[in-house]
Protein backbone atom coordinates (compact mmCIF):
# COMPACT_ATOMS: atom_id res chain seq x y z
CA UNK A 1 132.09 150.92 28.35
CA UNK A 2 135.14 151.62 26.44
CA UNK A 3 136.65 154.18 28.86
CA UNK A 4 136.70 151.63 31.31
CA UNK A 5 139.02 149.11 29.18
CA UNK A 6 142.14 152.28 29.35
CA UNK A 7 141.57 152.06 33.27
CA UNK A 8 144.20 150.59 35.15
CA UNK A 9 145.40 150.60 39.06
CA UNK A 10 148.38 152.18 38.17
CA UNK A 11 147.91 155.80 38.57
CA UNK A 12 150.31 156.77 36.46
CA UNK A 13 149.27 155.02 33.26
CA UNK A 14 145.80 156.40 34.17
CA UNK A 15 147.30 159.83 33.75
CA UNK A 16 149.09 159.03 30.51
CA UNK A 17 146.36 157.40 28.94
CA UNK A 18 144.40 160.70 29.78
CA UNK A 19 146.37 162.93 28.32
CA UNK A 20 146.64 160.66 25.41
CA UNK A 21 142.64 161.06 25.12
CA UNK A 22 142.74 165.10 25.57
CA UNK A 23 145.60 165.13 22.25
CA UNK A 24 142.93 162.90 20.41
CA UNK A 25 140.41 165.52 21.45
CA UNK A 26 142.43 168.69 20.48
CA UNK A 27 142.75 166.92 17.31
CA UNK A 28 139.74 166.95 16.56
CA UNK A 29 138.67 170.37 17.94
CA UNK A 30 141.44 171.33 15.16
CA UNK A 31 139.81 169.29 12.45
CA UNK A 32 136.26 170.89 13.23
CA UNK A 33 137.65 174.40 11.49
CA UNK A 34 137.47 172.51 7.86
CA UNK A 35 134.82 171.06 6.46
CA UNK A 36 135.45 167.79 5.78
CA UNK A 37 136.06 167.57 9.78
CA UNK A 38 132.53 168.73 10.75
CA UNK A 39 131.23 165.40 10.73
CA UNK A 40 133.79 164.31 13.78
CA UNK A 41 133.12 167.13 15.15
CA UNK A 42 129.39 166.43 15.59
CA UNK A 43 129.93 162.82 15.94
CA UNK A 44 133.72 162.20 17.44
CA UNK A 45 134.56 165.16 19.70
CA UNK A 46 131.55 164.43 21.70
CA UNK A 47 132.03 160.80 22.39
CA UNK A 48 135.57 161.59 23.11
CA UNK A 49 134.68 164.10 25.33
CA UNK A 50 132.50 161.93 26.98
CA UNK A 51 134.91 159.29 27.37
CA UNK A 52 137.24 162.05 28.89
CA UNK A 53 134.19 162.86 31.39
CA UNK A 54 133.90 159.28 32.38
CA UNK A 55 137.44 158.63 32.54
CA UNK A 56 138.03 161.49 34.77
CA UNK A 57 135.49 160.66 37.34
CA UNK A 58 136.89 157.14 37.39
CA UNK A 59 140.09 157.86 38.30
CA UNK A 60 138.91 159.96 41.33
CA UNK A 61 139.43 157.28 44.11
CA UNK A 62 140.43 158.76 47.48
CA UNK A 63 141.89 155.77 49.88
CA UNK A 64 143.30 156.88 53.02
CA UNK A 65 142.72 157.86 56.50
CA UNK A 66 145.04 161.42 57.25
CA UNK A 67 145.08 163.49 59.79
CA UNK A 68 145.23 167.06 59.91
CA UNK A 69 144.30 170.68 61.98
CA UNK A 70 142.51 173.74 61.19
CA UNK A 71 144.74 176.14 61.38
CA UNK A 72 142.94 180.11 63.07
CA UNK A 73 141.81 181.21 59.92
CA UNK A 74 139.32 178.08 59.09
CA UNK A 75 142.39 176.82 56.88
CA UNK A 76 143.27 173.36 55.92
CA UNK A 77 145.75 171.48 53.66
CA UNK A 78 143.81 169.10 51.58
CA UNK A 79 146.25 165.95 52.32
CA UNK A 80 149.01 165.63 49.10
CA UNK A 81 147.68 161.93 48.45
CA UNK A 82 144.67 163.38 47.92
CA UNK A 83 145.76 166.51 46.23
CA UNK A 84 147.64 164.32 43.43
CA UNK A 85 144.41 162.43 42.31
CA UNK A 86 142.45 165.90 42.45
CA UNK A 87 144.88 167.47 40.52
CA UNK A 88 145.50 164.94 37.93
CA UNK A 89 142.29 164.76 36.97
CA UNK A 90 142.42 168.62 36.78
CA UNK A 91 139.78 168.79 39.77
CA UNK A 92 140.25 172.41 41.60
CA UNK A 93 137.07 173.31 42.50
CA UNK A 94 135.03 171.17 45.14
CA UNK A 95 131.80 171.14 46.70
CA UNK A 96 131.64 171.10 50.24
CA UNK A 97 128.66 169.83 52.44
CA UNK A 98 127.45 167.96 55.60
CA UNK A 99 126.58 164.58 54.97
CA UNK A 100 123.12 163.28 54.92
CA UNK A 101 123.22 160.63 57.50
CA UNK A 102 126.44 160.98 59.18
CA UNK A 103 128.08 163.94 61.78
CA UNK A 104 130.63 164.81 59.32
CA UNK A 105 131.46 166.88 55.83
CA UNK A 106 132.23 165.97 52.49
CA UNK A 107 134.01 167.39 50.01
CA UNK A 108 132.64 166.69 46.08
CA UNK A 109 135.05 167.05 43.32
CA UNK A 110 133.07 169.32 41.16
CA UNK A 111 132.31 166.98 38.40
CA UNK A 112 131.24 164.12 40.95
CA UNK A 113 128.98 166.52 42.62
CA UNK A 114 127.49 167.41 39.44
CA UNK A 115 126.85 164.10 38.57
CA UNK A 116 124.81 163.32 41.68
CA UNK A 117 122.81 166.34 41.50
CA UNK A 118 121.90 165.42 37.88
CA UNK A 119 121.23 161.97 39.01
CA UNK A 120 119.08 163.25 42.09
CA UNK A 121 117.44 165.75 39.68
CA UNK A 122 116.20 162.71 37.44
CA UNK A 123 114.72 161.27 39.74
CA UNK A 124 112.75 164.77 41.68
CA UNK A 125 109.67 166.15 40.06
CA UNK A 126 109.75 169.93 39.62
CA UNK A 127 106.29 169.97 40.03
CA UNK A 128 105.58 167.99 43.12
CA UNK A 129 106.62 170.85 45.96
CA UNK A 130 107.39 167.92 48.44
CA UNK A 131 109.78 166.92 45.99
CA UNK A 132 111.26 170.26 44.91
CA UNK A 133 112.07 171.18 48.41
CA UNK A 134 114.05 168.14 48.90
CA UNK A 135 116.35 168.97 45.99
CA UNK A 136 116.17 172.84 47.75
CA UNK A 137 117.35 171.21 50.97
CA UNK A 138 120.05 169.35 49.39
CA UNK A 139 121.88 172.02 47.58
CA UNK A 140 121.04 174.62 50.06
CA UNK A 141 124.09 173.63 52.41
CA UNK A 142 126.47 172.95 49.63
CA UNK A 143 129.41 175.52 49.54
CA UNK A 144 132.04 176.08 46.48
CA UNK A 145 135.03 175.94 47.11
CA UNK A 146 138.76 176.37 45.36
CA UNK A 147 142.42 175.05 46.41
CA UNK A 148 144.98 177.84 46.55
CA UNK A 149 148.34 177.34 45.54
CA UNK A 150 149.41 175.54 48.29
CA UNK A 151 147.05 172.76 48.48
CA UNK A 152 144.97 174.56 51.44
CA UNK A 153 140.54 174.78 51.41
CA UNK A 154 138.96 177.51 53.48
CA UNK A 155 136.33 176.30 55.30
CA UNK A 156 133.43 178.23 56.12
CA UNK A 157 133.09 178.69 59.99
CA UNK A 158 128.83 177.69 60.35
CA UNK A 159 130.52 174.36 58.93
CA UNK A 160 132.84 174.34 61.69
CA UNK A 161 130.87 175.11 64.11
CA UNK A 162 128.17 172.88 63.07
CA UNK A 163 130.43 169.52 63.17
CA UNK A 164 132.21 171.34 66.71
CA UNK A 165 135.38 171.40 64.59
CA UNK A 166 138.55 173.43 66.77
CA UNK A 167 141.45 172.51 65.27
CA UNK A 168 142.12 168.66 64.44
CA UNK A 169 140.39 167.00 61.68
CA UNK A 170 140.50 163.60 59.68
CA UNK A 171 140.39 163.59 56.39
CA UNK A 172 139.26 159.82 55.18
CA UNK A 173 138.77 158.92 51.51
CA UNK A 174 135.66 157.29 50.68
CA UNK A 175 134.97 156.38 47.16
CA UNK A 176 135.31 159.21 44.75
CA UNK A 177 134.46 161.74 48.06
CA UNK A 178 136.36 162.91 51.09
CA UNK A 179 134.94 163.28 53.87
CA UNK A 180 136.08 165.33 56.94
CA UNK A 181 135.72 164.13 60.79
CA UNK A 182 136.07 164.93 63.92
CA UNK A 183 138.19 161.83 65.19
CA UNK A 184 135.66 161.57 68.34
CA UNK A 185 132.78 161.69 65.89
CA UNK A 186 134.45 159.10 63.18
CA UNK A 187 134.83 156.30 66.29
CA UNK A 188 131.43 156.41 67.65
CA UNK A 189 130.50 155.24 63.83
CA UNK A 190 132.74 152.05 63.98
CA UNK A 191 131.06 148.84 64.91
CA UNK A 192 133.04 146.33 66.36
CA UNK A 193 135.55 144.15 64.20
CA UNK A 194 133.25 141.39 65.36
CA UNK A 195 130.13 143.13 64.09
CA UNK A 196 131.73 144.12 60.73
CA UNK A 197 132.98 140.96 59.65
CA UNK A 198 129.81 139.35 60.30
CA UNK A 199 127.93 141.75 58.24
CA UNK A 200 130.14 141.90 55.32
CA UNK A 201 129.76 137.71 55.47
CA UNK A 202 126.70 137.83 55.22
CA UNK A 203 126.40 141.11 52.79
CA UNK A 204 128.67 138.71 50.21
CA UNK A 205 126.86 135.52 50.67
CA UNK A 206 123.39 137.02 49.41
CA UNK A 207 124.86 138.85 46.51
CA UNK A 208 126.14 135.19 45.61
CA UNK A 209 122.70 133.60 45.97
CA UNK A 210 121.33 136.51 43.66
């Protein structure tokens, strides 16, 4: 994919490369008011904007393990680290909900969670009601939510009380999600170091024999 050539490690080239890829696409936004700039408008401005999409979700990759506490109004400062990447890839809004198969939440940037509803839609019949109330149960838990200005998420107390959240809280980055535990609730998931290596041996050896 050609989006993923311009990615690099270095966050800040990722940034500059995307704003380089929004001028190109206000470019042609402006070139779609004449005529002779309708064709890259039909054609262009969509695969760049595409390219933008795919970009953007890209560079969404949360890496850390932060601590951080509730404060008596269900407030929380989304960690900075995390914060920066949201930001930069001009991600505000989020999606909050419990995770399927673990005792904690996660928090979707919006595009991410859009893309795994459409993915999860693909693959649910709207006809088949077994099916349809799957994709009812998955979104029925999932809250909106917005940053204010000073980095802080409000979150909704049946959440809280539903993961027996008080006041300290880990936020660990997993992927192109955060999740929040409850640091009791995040080590009774950890197998021991023992355990993990051994799996992750044997996890690489049969993609190898693949």
């Amino acid at each position: 994919m050609l989006y993923k050539l311009f990615l690099s490690q270095n966050t800040s080239f990722n940034i500059l490369v995307y704003t380089t890829l929004k001028y190109v696409e206000n470019f042609f936004i402006f070139l779609s008011g004449e005529k002779w700039g309708e064709v890259y408008n039909f054609i262009s401005l969509q695969h760049i904007s595409d390219i933008l999409l795919k970009f953007k979700l890209l560079m969404l990759q949360f890496l850390g393990n932060i601590e951080a506490k509730i404060d008596a109004k269900a407030r929380v400062f989304v960690p900075a680290a995390f914060r920066k990447i949201l930001q930069s890839s001009d991600q505000s809004a989020l999606i909050l909900r419990k995770d399927i198969f673990q005792n904690c939440l996660v928090l979707y940037p919006l595009h991410v969670w859009e893309e795994e509803l459409a993915t999860l839609r693909s693959r649910l019949s709207r006809w088949d009601k077994n099916q349809q109330q799957l994709f009812r149960q998955f979104v029925v838990d999932a809250e909106h939510l917005e940053m204010d200005t000073n980095g802080r998420i409000l979150i909704p107390k049946r959440y809280l009380q539903m993961m027996n959240i008080t006041s300290d809280v880990t936020f660990l980055g997993v992927d192109n999600t955060i999740e929040i535990w409850t640091k009791e609730a995040l080590e009774e998931t950890l197998i021991s170091a023992d355990s993990f290596s051994d799996q992750i041996q044997n996890l690489m050896n049969n993609k190898e024999n693949d």
